[in-house]
N, C-alpha and C. Protein backbone atom coordinates (compact mmCIF):
# COMPACT_ATOMS: atom_id res chain seq x y z
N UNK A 1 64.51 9.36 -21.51
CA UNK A 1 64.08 10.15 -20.38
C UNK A 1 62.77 10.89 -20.67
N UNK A 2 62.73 11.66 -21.94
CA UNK A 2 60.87 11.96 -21.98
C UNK A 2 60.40 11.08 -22.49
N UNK A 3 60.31 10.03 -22.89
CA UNK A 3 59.08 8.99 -21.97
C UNK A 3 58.78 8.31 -21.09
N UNK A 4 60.18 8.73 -20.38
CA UNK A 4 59.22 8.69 -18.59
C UNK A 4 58.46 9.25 -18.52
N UNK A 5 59.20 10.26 -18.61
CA UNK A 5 58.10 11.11 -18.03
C UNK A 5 57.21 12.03 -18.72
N UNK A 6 57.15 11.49 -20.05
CA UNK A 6 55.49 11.56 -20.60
C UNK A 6 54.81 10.54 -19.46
N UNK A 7 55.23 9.47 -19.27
CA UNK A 7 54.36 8.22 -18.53
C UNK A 7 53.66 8.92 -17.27
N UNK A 8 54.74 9.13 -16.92
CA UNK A 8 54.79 9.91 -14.96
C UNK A 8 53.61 10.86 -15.61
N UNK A 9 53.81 11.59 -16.54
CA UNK A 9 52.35 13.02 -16.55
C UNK A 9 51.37 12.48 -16.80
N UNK A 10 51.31 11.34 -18.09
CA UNK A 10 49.54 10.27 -17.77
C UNK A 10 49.30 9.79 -17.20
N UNK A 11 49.91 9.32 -16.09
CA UNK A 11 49.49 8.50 -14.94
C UNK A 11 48.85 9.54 -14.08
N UNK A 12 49.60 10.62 -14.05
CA UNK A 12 48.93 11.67 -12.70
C UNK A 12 48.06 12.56 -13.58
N UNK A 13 48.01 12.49 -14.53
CA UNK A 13 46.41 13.28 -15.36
C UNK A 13 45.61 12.28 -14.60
N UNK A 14 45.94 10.70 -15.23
CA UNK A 14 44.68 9.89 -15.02
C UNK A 14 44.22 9.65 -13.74
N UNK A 15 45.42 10.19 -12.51
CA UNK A 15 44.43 9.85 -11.09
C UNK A 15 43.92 10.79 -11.00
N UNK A 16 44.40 12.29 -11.25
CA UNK A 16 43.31 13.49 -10.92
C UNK A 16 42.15 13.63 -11.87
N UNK A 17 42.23 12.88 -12.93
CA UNK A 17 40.60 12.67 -13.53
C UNK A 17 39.91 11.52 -12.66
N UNK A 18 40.93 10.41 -12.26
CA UNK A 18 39.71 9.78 -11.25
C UNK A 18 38.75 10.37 -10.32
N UNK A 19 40.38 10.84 -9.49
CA UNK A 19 39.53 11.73 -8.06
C UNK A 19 38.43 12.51 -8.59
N UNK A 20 38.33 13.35 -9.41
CA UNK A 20 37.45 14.59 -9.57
C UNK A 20 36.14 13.50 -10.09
N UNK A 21 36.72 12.36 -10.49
CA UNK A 21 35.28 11.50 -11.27
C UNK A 21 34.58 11.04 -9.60
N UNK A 22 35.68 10.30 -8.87
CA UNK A 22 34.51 9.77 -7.69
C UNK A 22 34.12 11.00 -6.54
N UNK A 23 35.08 11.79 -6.65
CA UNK A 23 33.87 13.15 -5.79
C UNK A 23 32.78 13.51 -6.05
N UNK A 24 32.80 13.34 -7.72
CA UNK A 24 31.32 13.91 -8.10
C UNK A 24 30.52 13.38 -8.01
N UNK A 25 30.90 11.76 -8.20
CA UNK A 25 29.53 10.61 -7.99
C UNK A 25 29.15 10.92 -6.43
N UNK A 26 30.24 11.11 -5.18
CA UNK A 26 29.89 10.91 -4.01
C UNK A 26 29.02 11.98 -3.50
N UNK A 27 29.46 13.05 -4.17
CA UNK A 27 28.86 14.57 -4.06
C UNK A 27 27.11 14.33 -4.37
N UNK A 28 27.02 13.59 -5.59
CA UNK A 28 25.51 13.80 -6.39
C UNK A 28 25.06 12.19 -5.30
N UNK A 29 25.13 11.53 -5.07
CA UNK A 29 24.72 10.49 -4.15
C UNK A 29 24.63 11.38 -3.02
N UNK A 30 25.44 12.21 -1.95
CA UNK A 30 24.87 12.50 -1.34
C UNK A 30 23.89 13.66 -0.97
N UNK A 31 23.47 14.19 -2.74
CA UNK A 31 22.85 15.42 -2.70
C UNK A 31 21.50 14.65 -2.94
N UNK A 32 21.11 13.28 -4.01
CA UNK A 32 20.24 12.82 -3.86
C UNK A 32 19.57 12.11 -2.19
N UNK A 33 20.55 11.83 -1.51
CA UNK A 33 20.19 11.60 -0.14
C UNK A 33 19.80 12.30 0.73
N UNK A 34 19.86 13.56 0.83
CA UNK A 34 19.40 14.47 1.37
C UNK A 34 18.45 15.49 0.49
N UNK A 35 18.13 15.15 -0.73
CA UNK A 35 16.72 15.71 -1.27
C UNK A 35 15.49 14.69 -0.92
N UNK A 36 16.18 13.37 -0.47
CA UNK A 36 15.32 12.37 -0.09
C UNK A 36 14.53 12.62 1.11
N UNK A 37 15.36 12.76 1.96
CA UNK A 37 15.59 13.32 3.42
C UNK A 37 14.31 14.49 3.51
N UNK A 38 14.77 15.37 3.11
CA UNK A 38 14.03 16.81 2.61
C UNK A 38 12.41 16.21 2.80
N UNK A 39 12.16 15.75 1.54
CA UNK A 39 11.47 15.33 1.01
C UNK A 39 9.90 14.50 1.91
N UNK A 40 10.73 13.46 2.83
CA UNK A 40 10.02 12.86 3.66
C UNK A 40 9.70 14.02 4.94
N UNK A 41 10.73 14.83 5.21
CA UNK A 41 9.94 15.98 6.21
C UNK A 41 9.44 16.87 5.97
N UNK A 42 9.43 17.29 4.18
CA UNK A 42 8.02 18.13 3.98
C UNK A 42 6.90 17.01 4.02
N UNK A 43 6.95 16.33 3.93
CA UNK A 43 5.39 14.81 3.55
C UNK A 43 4.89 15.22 5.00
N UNK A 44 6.24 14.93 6.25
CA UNK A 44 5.64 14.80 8.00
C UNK A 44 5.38 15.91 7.98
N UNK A 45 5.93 16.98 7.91
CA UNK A 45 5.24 18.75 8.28
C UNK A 45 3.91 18.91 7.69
N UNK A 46 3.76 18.21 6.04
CA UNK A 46 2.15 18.85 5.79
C UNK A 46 1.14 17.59 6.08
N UNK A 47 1.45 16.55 6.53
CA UNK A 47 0.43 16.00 7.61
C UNK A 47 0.24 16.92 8.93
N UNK A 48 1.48 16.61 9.74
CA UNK A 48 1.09 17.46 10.82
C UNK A 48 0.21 18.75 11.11
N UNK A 49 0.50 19.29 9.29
CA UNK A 49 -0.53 20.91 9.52
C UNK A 49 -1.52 20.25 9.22
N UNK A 50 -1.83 19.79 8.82
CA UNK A 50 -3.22 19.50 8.06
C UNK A 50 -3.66 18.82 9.14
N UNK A 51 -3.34 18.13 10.15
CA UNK A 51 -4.12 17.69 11.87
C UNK A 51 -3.99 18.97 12.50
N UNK A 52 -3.41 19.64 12.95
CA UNK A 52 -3.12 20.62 13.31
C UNK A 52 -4.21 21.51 12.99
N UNK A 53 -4.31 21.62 12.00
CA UNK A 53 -5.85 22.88 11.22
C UNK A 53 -6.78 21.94 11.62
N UNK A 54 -7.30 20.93 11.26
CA UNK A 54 -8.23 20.13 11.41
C UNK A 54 -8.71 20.24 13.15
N UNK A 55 -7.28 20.01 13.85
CA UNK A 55 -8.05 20.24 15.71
C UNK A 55 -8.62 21.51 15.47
N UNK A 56 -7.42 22.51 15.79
CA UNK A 56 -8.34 23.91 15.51
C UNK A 56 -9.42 24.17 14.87
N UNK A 57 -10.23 23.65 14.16
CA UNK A 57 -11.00 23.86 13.72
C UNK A 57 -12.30 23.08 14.21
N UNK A 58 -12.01 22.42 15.36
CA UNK A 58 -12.80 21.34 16.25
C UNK A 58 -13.61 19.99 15.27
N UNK A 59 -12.65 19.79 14.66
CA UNK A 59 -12.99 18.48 14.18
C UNK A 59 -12.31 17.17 15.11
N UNK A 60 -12.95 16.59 14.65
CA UNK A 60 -12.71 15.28 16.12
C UNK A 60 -12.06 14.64 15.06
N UNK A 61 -10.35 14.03 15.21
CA UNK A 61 -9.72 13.42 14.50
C UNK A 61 -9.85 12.11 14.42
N UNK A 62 -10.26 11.23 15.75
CA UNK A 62 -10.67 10.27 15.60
C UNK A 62 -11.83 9.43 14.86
N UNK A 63 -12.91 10.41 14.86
CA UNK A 63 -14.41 10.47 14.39
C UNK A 63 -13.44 10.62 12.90
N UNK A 64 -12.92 11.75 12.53
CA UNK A 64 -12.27 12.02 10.94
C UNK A 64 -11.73 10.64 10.66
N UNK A 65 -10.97 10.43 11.40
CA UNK A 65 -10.08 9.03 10.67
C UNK A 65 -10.52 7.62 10.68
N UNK A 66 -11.91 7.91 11.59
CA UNK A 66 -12.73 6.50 10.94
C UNK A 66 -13.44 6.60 9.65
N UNK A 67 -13.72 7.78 9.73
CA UNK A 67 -14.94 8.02 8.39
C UNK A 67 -13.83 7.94 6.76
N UNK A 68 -12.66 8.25 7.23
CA UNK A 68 -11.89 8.34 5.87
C UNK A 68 -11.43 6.59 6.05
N UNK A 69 -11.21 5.89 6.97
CA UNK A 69 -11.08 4.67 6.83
C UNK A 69 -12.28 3.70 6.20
N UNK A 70 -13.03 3.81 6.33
CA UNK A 70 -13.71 3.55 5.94
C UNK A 70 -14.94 4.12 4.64
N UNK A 71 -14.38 5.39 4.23
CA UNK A 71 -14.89 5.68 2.76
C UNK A 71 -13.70 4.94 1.93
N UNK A 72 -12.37 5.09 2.25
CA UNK A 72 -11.47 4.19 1.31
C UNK A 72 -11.52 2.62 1.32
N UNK A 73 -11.88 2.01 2.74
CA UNK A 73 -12.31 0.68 1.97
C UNK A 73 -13.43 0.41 1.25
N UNK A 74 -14.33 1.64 1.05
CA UNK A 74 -15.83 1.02 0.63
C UNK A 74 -15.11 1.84 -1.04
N UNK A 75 -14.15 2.53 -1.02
CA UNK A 75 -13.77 2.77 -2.57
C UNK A 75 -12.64 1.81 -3.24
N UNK A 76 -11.69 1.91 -1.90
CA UNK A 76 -10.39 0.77 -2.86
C UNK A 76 -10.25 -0.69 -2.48
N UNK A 77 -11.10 -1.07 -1.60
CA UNK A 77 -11.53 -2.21 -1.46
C UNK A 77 -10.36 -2.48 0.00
N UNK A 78 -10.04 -3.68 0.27
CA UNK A 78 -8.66 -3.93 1.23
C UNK A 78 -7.16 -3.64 0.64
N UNK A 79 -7.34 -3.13 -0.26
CA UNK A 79 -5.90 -2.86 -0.75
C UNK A 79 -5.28 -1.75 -0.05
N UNK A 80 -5.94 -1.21 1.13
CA UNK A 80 -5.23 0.45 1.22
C UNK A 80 -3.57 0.00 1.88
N UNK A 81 -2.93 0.94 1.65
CA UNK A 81 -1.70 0.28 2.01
C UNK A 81 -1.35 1.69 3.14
N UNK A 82 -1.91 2.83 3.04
CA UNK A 82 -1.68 3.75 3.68
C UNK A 82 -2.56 5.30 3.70
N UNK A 83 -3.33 5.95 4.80
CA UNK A 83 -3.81 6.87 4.47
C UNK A 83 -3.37 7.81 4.87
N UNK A 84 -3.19 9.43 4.53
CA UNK A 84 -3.20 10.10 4.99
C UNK A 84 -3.59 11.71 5.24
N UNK A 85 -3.76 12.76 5.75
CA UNK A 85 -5.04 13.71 5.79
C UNK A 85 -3.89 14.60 4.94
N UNK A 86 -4.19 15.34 3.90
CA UNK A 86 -3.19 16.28 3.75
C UNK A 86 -3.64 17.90 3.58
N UNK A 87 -4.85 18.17 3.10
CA UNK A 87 -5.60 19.02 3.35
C UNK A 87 -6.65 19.47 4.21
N UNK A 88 -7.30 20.38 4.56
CA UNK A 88 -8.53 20.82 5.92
C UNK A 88 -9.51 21.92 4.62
N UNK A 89 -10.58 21.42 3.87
CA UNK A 89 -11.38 22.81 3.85
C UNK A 89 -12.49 23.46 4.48
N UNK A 90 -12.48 23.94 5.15
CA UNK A 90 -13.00 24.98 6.17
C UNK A 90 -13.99 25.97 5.56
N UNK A 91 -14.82 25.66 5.22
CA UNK A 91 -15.80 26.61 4.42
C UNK A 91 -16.97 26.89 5.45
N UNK A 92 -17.89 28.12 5.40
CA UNK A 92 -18.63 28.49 6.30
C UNK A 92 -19.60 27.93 6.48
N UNK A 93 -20.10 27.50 7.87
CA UNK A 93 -21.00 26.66 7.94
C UNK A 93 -19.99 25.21 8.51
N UNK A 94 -21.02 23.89 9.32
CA UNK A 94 -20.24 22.87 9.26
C UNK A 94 -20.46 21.78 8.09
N UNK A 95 -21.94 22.24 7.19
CA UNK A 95 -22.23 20.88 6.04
C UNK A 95 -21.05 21.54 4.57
N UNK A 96 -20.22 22.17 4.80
CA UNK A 96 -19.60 22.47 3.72
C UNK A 96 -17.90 22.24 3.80
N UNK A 97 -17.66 21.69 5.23
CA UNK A 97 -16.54 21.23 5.46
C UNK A 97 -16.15 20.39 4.14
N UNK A 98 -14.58 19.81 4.05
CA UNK A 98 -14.32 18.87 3.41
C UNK A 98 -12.57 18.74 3.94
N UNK A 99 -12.20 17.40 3.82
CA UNK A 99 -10.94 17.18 4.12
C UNK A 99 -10.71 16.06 3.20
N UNK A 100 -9.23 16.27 2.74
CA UNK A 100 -8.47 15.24 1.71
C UNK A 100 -7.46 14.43 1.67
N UNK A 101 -7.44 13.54 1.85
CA UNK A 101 -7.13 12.48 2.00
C UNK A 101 -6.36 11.75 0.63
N UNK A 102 -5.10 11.52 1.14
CA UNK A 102 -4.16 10.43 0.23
C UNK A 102 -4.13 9.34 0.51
N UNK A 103 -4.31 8.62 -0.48
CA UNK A 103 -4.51 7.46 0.01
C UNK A 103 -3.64 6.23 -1.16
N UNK A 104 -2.92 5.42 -0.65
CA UNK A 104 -1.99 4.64 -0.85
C UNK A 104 -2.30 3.04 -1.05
N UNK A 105 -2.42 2.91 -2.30
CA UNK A 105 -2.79 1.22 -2.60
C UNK A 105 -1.93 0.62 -3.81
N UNK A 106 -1.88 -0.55 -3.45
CA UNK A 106 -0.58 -1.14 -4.39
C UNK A 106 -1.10 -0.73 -5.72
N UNK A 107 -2.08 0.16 -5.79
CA UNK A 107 -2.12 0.77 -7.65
C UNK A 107 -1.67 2.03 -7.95
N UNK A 108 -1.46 2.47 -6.64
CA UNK A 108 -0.14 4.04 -6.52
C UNK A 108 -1.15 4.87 -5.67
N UNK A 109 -0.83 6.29 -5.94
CA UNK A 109 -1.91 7.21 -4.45
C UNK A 109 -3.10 7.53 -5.56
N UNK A 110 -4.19 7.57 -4.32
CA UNK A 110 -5.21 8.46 -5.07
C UNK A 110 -5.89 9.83 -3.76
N UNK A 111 -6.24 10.53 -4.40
CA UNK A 111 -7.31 11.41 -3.53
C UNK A 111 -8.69 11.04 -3.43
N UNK A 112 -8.72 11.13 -1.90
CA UNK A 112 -10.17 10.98 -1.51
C UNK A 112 -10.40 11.82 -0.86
N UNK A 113 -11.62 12.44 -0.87
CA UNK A 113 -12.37 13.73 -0.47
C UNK A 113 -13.28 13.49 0.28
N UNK A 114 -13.72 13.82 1.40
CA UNK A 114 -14.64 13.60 2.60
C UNK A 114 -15.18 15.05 2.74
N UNK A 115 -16.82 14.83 2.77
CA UNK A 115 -17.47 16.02 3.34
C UNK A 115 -18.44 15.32 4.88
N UNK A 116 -18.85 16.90 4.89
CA UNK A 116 -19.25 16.58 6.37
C UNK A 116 -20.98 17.29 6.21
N UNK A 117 -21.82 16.33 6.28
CA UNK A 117 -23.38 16.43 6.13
C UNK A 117 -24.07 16.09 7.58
N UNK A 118 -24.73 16.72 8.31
CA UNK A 118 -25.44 16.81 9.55
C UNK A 118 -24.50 16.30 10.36
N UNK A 119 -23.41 16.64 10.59
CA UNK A 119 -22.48 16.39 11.19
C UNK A 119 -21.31 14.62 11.15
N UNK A 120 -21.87 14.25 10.01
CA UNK A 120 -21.61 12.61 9.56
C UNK A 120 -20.11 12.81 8.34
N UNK A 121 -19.37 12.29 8.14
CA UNK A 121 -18.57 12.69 7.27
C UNK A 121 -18.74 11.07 6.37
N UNK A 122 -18.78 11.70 4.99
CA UNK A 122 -18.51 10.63 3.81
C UNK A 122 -17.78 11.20 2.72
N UNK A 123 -17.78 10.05 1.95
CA UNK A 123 -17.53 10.40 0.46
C UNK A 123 -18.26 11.72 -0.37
N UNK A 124 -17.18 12.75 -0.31
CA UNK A 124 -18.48 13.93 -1.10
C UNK A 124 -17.64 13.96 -2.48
């Protein structure tokens, strides 16, 4: 009779060490899923500010997002895989502007920096 029920007590140790084992995996899977989550809507919020500052500040986004399209193909060639504005600097005067740019090519991100000279924006 006690080694039954020695048996009966390792069997029910060993499912309540299961359970507590797959809660925790499910727990940390879904804490990595939602730092993921997180993650991609700080990326959309500091684009959005960074257009956001950029209107206010009467920069023409369209005019902006040709000139950065085209300083990154004349730097990373056709590889860009994705751009995007993430900073506005606003310095006094309009030839001292500058805005920064991430930029995404199958060799990982880089920064590109755009200034703004007689009202023309390039590579500064």
């Amino acid at each position: 009779m006690p080694s039954t029920f020695a048996i009966v007590l390792i069997v029910l140790l060993a499912l309540v060490v299961l359970l507590v084992a797959g809660g925790y995996v499910a727990m940390s899977r879904r804490t990595r899923d939602r730092d993921h989550e997180l993650l991609e809507q700080l990326a959309r919020a500091e684009r959005e500010l960074a257009a956001a500052h950029a209107a206010d500040k009467g920069w023409d986004p369209a005019m902006l997002d040709a000139a950065a399209h085209a300083a990154a193909a004349e730097r990373f060639g056709s590889q860009i895989e994705g751009l995007q504005l993430v900073q506005v600097i606003d310095k006094p005067g309009t030839d001292a502007d500058q805005a920064v740019f991430r930029v995404r090519t199958a060799d990982g991100e880089h920064a590109l920096t755009l200034g703004r000279t007689g009202g023309v924006w390039g590579i500064a």
